[in-house]
C-alpha atoms as a PDB file:
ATOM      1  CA  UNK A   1     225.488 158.582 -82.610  1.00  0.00           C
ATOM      2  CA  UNK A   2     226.542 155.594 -79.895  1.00  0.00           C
ATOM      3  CA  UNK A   3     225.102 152.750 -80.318  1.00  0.00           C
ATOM      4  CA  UNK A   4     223.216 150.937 -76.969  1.00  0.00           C
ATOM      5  CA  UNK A   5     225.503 148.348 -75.315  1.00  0.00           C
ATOM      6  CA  UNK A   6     224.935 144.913 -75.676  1.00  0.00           C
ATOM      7  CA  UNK A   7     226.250 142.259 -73.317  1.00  0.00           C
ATOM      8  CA  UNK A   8     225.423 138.186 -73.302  1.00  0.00           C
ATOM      9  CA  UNK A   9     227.241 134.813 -72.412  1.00  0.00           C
ATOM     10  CA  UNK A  10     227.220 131.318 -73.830  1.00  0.00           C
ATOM     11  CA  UNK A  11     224.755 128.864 -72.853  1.00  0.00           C
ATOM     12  CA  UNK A  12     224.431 124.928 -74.007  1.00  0.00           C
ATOM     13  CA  UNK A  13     224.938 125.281 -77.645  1.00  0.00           C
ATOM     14  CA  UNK A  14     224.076 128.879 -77.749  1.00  0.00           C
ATOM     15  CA  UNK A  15     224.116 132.697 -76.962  1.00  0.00           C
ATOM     16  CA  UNK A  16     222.340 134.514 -74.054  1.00  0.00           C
ATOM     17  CA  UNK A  17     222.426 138.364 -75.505  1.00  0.00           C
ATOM     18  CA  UNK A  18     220.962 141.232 -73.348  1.00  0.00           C
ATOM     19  CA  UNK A  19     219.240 143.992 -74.971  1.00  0.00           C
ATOM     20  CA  UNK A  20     218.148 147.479 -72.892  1.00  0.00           C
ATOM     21  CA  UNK A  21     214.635 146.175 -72.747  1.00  0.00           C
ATOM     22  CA  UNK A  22     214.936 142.708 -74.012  1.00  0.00           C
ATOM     23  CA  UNK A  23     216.953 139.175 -73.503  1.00  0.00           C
ATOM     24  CA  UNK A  24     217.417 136.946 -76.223  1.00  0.00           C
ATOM     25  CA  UNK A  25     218.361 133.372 -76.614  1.00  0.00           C
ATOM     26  CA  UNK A  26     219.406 131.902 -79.952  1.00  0.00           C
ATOM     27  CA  UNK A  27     220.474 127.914 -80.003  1.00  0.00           C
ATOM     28  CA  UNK A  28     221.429 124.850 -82.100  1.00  0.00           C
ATOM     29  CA  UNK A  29     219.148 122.649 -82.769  1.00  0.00           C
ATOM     30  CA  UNK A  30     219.671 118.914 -83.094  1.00  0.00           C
ATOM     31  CA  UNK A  31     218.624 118.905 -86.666  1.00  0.00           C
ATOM     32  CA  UNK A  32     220.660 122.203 -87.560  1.00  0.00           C
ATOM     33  CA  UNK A  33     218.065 125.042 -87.017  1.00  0.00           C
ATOM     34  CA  UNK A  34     218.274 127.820 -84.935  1.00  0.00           C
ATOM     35  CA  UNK A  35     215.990 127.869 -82.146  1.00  0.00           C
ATOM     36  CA  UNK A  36     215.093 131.778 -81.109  1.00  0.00           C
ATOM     37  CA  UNK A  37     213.437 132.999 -77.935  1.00  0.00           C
ATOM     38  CA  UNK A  38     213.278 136.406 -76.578  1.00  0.00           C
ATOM     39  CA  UNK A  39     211.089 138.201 -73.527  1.00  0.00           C
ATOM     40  CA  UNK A  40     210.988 141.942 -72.237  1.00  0.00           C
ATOM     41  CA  UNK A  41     213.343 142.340 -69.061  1.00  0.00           C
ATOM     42  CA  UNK A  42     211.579 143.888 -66.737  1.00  0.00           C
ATOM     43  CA  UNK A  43     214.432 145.601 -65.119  1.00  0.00           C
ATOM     44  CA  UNK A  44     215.382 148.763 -62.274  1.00  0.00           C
ATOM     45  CA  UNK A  45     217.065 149.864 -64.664  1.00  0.00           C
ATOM     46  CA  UNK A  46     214.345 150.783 -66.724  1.00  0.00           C
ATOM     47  CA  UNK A  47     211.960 151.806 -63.847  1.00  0.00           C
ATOM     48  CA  UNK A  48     214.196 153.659 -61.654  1.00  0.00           C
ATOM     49  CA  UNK A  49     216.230 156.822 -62.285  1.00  0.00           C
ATOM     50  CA  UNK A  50     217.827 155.367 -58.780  1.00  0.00           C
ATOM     51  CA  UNK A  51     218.742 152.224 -59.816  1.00  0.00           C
ATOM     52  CA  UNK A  52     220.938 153.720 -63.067  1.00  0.00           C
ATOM     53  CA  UNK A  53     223.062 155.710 -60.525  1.00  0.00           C
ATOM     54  CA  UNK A  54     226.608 155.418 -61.114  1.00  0.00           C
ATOM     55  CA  UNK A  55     227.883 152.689 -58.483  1.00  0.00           C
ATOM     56  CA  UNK A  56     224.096 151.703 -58.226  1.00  0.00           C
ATOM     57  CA  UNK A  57     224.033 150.168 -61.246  1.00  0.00           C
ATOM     58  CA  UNK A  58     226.491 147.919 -61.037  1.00  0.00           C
ATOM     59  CA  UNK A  59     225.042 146.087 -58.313  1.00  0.00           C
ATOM     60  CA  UNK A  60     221.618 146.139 -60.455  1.00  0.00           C
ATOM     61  CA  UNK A  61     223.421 144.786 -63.815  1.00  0.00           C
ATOM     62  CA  UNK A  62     225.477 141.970 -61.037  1.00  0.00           C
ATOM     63  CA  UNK A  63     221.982 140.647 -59.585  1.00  0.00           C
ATOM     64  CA  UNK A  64     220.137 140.311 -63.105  1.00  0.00           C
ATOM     65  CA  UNK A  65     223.336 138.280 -65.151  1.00  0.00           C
ATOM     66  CA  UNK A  66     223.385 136.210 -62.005  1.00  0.00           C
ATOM     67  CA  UNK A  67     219.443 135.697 -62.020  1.00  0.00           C
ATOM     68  CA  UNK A  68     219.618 135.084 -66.133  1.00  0.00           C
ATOM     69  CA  UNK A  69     222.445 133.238 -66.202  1.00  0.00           C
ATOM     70  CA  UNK A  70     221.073 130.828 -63.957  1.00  0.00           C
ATOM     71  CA  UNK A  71     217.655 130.429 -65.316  1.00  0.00           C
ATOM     72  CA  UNK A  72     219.343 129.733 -68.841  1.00  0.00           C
ATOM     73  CA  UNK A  73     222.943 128.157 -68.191  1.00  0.00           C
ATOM     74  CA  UNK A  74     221.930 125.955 -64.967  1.00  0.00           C
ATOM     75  CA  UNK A  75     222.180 122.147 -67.519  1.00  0.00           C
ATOM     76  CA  UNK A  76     225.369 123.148 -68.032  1.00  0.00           C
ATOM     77  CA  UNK A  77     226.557 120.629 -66.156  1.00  0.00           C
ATOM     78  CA  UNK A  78     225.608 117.968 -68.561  1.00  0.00           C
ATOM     79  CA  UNK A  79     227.585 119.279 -71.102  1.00  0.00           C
ATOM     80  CA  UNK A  80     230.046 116.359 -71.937  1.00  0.00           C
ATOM     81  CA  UNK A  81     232.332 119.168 -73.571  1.00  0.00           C
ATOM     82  CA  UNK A  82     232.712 122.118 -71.702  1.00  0.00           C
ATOM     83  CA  UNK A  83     234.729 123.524 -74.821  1.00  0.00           C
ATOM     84  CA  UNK A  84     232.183 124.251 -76.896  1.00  0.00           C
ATOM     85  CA  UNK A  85     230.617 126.416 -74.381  1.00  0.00           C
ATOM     86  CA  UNK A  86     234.060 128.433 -74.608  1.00  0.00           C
ATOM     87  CA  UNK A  87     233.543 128.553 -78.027  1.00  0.00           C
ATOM     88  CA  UNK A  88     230.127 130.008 -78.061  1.00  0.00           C
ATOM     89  CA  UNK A  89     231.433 132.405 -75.474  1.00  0.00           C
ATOM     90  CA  UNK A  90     233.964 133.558 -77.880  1.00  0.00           C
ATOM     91  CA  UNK A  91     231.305 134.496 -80.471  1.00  0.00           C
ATOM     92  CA  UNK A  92     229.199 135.952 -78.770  1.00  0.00           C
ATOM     93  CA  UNK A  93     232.236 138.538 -77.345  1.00  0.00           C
ATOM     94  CA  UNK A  94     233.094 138.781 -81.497  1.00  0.00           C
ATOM     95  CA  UNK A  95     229.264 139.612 -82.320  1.00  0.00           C
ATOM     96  CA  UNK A  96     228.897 141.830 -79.833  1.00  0.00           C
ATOM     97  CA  UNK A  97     232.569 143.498 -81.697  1.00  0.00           C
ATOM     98  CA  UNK A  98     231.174 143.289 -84.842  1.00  0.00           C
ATOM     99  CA  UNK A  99     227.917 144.850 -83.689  1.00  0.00           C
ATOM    100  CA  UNK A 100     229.995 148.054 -81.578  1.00  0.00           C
ATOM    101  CA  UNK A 101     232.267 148.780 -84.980  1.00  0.00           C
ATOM    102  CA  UNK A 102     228.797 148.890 -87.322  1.00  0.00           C
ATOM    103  CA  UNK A 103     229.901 146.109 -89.098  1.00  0.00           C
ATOM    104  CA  UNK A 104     227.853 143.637 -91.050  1.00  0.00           C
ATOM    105  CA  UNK A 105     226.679 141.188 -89.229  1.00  0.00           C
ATOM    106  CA  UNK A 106     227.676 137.759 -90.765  1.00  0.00           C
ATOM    107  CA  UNK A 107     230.325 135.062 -89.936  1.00  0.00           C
ATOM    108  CA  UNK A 108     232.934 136.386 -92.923  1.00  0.00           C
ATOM    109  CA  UNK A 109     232.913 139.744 -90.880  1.00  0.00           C
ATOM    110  CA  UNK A 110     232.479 138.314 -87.331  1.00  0.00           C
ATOM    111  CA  UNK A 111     235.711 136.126 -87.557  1.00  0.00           C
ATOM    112  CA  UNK A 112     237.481 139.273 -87.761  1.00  0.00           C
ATOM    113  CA  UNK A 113     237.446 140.497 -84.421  1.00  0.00           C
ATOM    114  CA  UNK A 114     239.230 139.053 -81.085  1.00  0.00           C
ATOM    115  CA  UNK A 115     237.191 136.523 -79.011  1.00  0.00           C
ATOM    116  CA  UNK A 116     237.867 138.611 -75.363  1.00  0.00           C
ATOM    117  CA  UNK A 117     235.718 141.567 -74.711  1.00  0.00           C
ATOM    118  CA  UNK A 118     236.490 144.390 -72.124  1.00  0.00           C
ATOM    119  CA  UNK A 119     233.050 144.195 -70.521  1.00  0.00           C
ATOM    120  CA  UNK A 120     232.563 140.056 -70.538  1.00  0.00           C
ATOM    121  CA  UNK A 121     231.058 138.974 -67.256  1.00  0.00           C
ATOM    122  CA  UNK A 122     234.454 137.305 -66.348  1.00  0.00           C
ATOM    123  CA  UNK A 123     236.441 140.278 -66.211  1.00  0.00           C
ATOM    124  CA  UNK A 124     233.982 141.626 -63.912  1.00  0.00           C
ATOM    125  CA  UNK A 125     233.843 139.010 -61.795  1.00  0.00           C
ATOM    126  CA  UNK A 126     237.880 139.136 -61.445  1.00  0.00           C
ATOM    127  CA  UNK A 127     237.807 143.113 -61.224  1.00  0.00           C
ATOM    128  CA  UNK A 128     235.272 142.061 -58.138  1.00  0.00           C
ATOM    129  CA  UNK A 129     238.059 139.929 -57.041  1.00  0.00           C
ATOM    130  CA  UNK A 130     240.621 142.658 -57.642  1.00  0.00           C
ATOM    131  CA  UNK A 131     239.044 145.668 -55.992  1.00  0.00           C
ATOM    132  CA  UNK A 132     237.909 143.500 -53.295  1.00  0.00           C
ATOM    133  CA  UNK A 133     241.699 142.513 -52.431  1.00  0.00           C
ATOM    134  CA  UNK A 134     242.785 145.953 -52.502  1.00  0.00           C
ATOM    135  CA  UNK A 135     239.822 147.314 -50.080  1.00  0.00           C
ATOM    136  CA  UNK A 136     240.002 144.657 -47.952  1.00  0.00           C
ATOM    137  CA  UNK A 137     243.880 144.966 -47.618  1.00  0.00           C
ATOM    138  CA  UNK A 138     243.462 148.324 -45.670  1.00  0.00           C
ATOM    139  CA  UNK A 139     241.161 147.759 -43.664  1.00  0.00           C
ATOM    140  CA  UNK A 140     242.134 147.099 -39.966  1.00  0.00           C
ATOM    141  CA  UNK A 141     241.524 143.789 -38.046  1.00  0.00           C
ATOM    142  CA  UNK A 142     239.470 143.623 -34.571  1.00  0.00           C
ATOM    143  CA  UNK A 143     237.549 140.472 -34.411  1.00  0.00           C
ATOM    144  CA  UNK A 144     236.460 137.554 -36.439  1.00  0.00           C
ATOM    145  CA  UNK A 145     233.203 138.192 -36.244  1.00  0.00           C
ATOM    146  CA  UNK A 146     233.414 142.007 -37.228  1.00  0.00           C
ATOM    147  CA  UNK A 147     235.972 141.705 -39.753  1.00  0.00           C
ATOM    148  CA  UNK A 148     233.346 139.160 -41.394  1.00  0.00           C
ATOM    149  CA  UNK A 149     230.394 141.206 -41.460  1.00  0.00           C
ATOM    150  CA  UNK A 150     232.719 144.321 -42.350  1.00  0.00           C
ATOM    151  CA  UNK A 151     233.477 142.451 -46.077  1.00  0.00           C
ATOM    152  CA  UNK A 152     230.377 141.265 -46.062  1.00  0.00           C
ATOM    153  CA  UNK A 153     228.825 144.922 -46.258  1.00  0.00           C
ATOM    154  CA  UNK A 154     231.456 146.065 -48.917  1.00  0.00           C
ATOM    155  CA  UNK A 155     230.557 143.571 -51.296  1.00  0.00           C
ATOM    156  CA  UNK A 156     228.070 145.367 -53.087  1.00  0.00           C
ATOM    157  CA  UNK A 157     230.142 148.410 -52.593  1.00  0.00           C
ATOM    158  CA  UNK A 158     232.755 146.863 -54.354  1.00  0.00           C
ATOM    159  CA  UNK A 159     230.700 145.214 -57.116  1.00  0.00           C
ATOM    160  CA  UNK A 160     229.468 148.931 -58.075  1.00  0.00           C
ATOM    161  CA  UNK A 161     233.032 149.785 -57.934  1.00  0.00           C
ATOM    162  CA  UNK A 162     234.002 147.364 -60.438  1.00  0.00           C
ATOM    163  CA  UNK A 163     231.154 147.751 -62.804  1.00  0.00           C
ATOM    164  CA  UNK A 164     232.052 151.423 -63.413  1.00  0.00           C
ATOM    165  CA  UNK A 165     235.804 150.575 -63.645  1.00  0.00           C
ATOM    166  CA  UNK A 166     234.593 148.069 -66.496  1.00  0.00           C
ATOM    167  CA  UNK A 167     232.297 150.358 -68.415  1.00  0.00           C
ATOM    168  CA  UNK A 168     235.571 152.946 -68.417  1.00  0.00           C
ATOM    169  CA  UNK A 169     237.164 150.611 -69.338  1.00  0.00           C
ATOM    170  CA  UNK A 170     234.824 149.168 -72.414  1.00  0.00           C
ATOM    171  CA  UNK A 171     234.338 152.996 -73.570  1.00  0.00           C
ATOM    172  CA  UNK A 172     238.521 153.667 -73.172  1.00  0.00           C
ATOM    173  CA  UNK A 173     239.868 151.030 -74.597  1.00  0.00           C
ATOM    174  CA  UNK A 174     242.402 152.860 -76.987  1.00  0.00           C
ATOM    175  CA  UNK A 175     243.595 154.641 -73.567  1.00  0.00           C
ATOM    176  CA  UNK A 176     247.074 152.963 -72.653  1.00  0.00           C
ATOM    177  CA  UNK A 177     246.368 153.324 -68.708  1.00  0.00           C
ATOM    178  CA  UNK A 178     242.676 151.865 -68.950  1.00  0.00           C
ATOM    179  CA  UNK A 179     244.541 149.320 -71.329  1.00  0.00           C
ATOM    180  CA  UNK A 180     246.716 148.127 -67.913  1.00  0.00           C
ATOM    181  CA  UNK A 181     243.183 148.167 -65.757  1.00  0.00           C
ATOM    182  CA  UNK A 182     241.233 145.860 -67.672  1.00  0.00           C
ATOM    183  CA  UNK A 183     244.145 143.342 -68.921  1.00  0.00           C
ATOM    184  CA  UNK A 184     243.645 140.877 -66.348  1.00  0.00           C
ATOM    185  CA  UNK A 185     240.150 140.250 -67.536  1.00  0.00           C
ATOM    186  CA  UNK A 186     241.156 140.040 -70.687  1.00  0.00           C
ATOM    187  CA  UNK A 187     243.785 137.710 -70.168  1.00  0.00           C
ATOM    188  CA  UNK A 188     241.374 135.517 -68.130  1.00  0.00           C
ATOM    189  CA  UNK A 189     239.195 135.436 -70.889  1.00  0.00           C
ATOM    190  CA  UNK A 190     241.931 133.750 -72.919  1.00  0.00           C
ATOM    191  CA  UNK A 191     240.800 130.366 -70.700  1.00  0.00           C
ATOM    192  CA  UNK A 192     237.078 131.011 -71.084  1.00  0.00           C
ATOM    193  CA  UNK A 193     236.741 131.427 -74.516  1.00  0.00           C
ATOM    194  CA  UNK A 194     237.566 129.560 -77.661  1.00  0.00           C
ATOM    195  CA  UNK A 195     237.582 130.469 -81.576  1.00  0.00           C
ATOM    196  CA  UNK A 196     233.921 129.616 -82.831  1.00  0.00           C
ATOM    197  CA  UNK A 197     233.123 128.008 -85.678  1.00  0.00           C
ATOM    198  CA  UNK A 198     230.747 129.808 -88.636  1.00  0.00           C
ATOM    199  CA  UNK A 199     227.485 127.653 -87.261  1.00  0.00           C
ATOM    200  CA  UNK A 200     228.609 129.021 -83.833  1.00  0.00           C
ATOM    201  CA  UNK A 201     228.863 132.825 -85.063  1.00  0.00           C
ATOM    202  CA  UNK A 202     225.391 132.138 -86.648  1.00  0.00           C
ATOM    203  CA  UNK A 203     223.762 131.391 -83.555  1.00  0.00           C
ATOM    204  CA  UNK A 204     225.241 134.397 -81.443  1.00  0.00           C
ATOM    205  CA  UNK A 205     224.220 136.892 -84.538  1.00  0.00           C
ATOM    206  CA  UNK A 206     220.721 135.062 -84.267  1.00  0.00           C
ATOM    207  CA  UNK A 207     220.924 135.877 -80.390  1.00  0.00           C
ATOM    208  CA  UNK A 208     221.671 139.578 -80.764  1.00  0.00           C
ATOM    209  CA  UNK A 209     219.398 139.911 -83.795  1.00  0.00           C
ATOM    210  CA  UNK A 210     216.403 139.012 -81.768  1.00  0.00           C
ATOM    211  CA  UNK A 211     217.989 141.591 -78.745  1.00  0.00           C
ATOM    212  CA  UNK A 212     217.491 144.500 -81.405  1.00  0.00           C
ATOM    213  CA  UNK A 213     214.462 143.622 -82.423  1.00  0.00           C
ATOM    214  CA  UNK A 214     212.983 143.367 -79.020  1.00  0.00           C
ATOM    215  CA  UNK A 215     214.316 146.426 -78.242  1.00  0.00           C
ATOM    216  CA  UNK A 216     213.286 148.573 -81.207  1.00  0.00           C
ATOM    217  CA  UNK A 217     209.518 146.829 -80.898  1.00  0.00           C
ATOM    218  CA  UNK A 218     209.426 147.590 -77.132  1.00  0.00           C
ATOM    219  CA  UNK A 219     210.632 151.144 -78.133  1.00  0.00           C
ATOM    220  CA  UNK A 220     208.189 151.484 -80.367  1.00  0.00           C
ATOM    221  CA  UNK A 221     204.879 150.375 -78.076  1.00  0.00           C
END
Protein backbone atom coordinates (compact mmCIF):
# COMPACT_ATOMS: atom_id res chain seq x y z
CA UNK A 1 0.00 0.00 0.00
CA UNK A 2 1.65 3.77 -0.68
CA UNK A 3 1.99 5.64 1.92
CA UNK A 4 0.46 9.60 1.76
CA UNK A 5 3.21 12.12 0.88
CA UNK A 6 4.55 14.27 3.30
CA UNK A 7 6.35 17.51 2.52
CA UNK A 8 7.69 20.41 5.18
CA UNK A 9 10.64 22.99 5.48
CA UNK A 10 12.74 24.33 8.32
CA UNK A 11 11.68 27.12 10.35
CA UNK A 12 13.67 29.00 13.42
CA UNK A 13 14.87 26.05 15.30
CA UNK A 14 12.39 23.72 13.86
CA UNK A 15 10.31 21.71 11.24
CA UNK A 16 7.17 22.89 9.32
CA UNK A 17 5.70 19.24 8.11
CA UNK A 18 2.50 19.13 5.93
CA UNK A 19 0.12 16.41 6.39
CA UNK A 20 -3.06 15.76 3.73
CA UNK A 21 -5.35 17.37 6.23
CA UNK A 22 -3.04 18.73 8.78
CA UNK A 23 0.25 21.12 9.30
CA UNK A 24 2.46 20.58 12.02
CA UNK A 25 5.13 22.53 13.73
CA UNK A 26 7.60 20.93 16.12
CA UNK A 27 10.48 23.39 17.76
CA UNK A 28 13.35 23.77 20.28
CA UNK A 29 12.74 25.18 23.13
CA UNK A 30 15.12 27.36 25.10
CA UNK A 31 15.20 24.99 27.97
CA UNK A 32 15.47 21.77 25.66
CA UNK A 33 11.76 20.71 25.14
CA UNK A 34 10.01 20.30 22.17
CA UNK A 35 7.36 22.68 21.57
CA UNK A 36 4.40 20.96 19.24
CA UNK A 37 1.59 22.71 17.41
CA UNK A 38 -0.60 21.42 14.76
CA UNK A 39 -4.10 22.80 12.98
CA UNK A 40 -6.39 21.23 10.16
CA UNK A 41 -5.47 22.82 6.64
CA UNK A 42 -8.31 23.77 5.24
CA UNK A 43 -7.23 23.27 1.73
CA UNK A 44 -8.77 23.02 -2.34
CA UNK A 45 -7.30 20.26 -2.30
CA UNK A 46 -9.47 18.65 -0.02
CA UNK A 47 -12.70 20.45 -1.16
CA UNK A 48 -12.35 20.38 -4.78
CA UNK A 49 -12.09 17.44 -7.19
CA UNK A 50 -10.96 20.65 -9.51
CA UNK A 51 -8.36 21.85 -7.61
CA UNK A 52 -6.45 18.12 -7.51
CA UNK A 53 -6.35 18.23 -11.37
CA UNK A 54 -3.12 17.37 -12.73
CA UNK A 55 -1.39 20.87 -13.61
CA UNK A 56 -4.10 22.39 -11.21
CA UNK A 57 -2.59 21.26 -8.39
CA UNK A 58 0.51 22.49 -8.61
CA UNK A 59 -0.49 25.93 -8.59
CA UNK A 60 -2.78 24.97 -5.41
CA UNK A 61 0.26 23.15 -3.47
CA UNK A 62 2.64 26.67 -4.82
CA UNK A 63 0.03 29.22 -3.16
CA UNK A 64 -0.40 27.25 0.27
CA UNK A 65 3.79 26.58 0.99
CA UNK A 66 4.04 30.22 0.07
CA UNK A 67 1.04 31.26 2.47
CA UNK A 68 2.57 28.68 5.36
CA UNK A 69 5.84 29.37 4.90
CA UNK A 70 5.33 32.85 5.51
CA UNK A 71 3.06 32.75 8.43
CA UNK A 72 5.72 30.39 10.18
CA UNK A 73 9.31 31.27 8.70
CA UNK A 74 8.73 35.25 8.36
CA UNK A 75 11.51 35.93 11.96
CA UNK A 76 13.77 34.32 10.04
CA UNK A 77 15.52 37.15 9.57
CA UNK A 78 16.70 37.38 13.08
CA UNK A 79 18.34 34.32 12.95
CA UNK A 80 22.05 35.24 13.76
CA UNK A 81 22.96 31.77 12.06
CA UNK A 82 21.31 31.06 9.04
CA UNK A 83 23.10 27.51 9.20
CA UNK A 84 21.17 25.99 11.50
CA UNK A 85 18.14 26.62 9.54
CA UNK A 86 20.04 24.49 6.74
CA UNK A 87 20.44 22.04 9.16
CA UNK A 88 16.90 21.65 10.21
CA UNK A 89 16.11 21.66 6.53
CA UNK A 90 18.26 18.71 6.10
CA UNK A 91 16.27 16.69 8.68
CA UNK A 92 13.36 17.31 7.91
CA UNK A 93 14.20 16.05 3.96
CA UNK A 94 15.88 12.75 6.04
CA UNK A 95 12.51 12.29 8.16
CA UNK A 96 10.45 12.65 5.54
CA UNK A 97 13.14 9.53 3.87
CA UNK A 98 12.92 7.66 6.76
CA UNK A 99 9.14 8.02 6.90
CA UNK A 100 8.71 7.01 2.68
CA UNK A 101 11.11 3.68 3.26
CA UNK A 102 8.80 2.54 6.57
CA UNK A 103 11.57 2.94 8.64
CA UNK A 104 11.62 3.56 12.35
CA UNK A 105 11.40 6.73 13.14
CA UNK A 106 14.34 7.75 15.47
CA UNK A 107 17.65 9.69 14.99
CA UNK A 108 19.93 6.18 14.80
CA UNK A 109 17.70 5.40 11.66
CA UNK A 110 17.13 8.99 10.38
CA UNK A 111 20.95 9.72 10.00
CA UNK A 112 20.89 7.14 7.46
CA UNK A 113 19.38 8.72 4.66
CA UNK A 114 20.70 11.77 2.35
CA UNK A 115 19.74 15.33 3.48
CA UNK A 116 18.30 16.42 -0.37
CA UNK A 117 14.88 15.29 -1.26
CA UNK A 118 13.43 15.11 -4.88
CA UNK A 119 10.26 17.01 -3.97
CA UNK A 120 11.93 19.86 -1.44
CA UNK A 121 10.37 23.22 -2.16
CA UNK A 122 13.77 24.39 -3.64
CA UNK A 123 13.89 22.13 -6.42
CA UNK A 124 10.59 23.31 -7.32
CA UNK A 125 11.22 26.62 -7.18
CA UNK A 126 14.40 26.06 -9.64
CA UNK A 127 12.30 23.56 -11.91
CA UNK A 128 9.92 26.94 -11.97
CA UNK A 129 13.00 28.66 -13.00
CA UNK A 130 13.91 25.94 -15.48
CA UNK A 131 10.68 25.38 -17.34
CA UNK A 132 10.12 28.98 -17.29
CA UNK A 133 13.51 29.59 -19.33
CA UNK A 134 12.71 27.03 -21.75
CA UNK A 135 8.95 28.38 -22.47
CA UNK A 136 9.87 31.67 -22.49
CA UNK A 137 12.83 31.00 -24.94
CA UNK A 138 10.30 30.22 -27.81
CA UNK A 139 8.16 32.45 -27.56
CA UNK A 140 8.32 35.38 -30.11
CA UNK A 141 8.97 39.09 -29.21
CA UNK A 142 6.44 42.07 -30.26
CA UNK A 143 6.39 44.64 -27.62
CA UNK A 144 7.48 45.34 -24.13
CA UNK A 145 4.42 45.64 -22.86
CA UNK A 146 2.94 42.33 -24.43
CA UNK A 147 5.87 40.26 -24.00
CA UNK A 148 5.40 41.26 -20.15
CA UNK A 149 1.96 40.37 -19.65
CA UNK A 150 2.55 37.22 -22.02
CA UNK A 151 5.09 35.66 -19.00
CA UNK A 152 3.12 37.02 -16.70
CA UNK A 153 0.06 34.70 -17.75
CA UNK A 154 2.36 31.55 -18.07
CA UNK A 155 3.49 31.68 -14.69
CA UNK A 156 1.00 29.63 -13.19
CA UNK A 157 1.07 27.57 -16.28
CA UNK A 158 4.46 26.88 -15.69
CA UNK A 159 4.31 26.37 -11.91
CA UNK A 160 1.68 23.40 -12.67
CA UNK A 161 4.17 22.29 -15.13
CA UNK A 162 6.83 21.95 -12.71
CA UNK A 163 4.90 20.50 -9.87
CA UNK A 164 3.97 17.43 -11.97
CA UNK A 165 7.56 17.16 -13.36
CA UNK A 166 8.55 17.02 -9.51
CA UNK A 167 6.01 14.51 -8.29
CA UNK A 168 7.43 12.18 -11.46
CA UNK A 169 10.15 12.81 -10.44
CA UNK A 170 9.74 11.99 -6.42
CA UNK A 171 7.73 8.67 -7.50
CA UNK A 172 10.75 7.76 -10.36
CA UNK A 173 13.55 8.26 -8.72
CA UNK A 174 15.36 4.86 -9.54
CA UNK A 175 14.56 5.91 -13.35
CA UNK A 176 18.03 7.07 -14.88
CA UNK A 177 16.23 9.79 -17.25
CA UNK A 178 13.98 11.26 -14.32
CA UNK A 179 17.41 10.93 -12.39
CA UNK A 180 18.91 13.79 -15.11
CA UNK A 181 15.41 15.95 -14.63
CA UNK A 182 15.45 16.47 -11.09
CA UNK A 183 19.44 16.75 -10.47
CA UNK A 184 19.58 20.34 -10.51
CA UNK A 185 17.32 20.53 -7.53
CA UNK A 186 19.08 18.23 -5.92
CA UNK A 187 22.28 19.70 -6.39
CA UNK A 188 20.85 23.07 -5.22
CA UNK A 189 19.81 21.53 -2.23
CA UNK A 190 23.44 20.72 -1.46
CA UNK A 191 23.62 24.79 -0.44
CA UNK A 192 20.32 24.75 1.45
CA UNK A 193 20.73 22.06 3.61
CA UNK A 194 23.17 20.91 6.22
CA UNK A 195 23.75 17.48 8.24
CA UNK A 196 21.48 17.81 11.47
CA UNK A 197 22.37 16.99 14.61
CA UNK A 198 20.28 14.08 16.80
CA UNK A 199 18.31 17.10 18.84
CA UNK A 200 17.65 18.44 15.28
CA UNK A 201 16.29 14.95 13.86
CA UNK A 202 14.18 14.90 17.11
CA UNK A 203 12.39 17.91 16.39
CA UNK A 204 11.56 17.14 12.60
CA UNK A 205 10.28 13.42 13.78
CA UNK A 206 8.24 15.47 16.47
CA UNK A 207 6.98 17.68 13.42
CA UNK A 208 5.85 14.79 11.24
CA UNK A 209 4.60 12.79 14.23
CA UNK A 210 2.04 15.39 15.01
CA UNK A 211 1.28 15.54 10.81
CA UNK A 212 0.11 11.76 11.20
CA UNK A 213 -1.69 12.16 13.95
CA UNK A 214 -3.67 15.04 12.69
CA UNK A 215 -4.30 13.31 9.80
CA UNK A 216 -5.45 9.92 11.09
CA UNK A 217 -7.77 11.99 13.86
CA UNK A 218 -9.21 14.20 11.06
CA UNK A 219 -9.73 10.87 9.12
CA UNK A 220 -11.33 9.47 11.68
CA UNK A 221 -14.11 12.46 12.58
Amino acid sequence: MSRPAYGGQAVIEGVLMRGQRTVALACRRPDGGIYRYREIVSSPLQRSRLARLPLLRGVVVLGESLLYGTRMVWAISFLPDIRRVFAYHGAEHMTIHAFEHDVPLDPAHVELFPTAHPRCATAFLLLVVLVAAIVFAFMPRTDVVVDLVARLLLVLPVAAISYELLRLGAAHEGDPLVRVVVWPGLLLQAITTRRPDPSMIEVAIASLEEAVAGDREAAAA
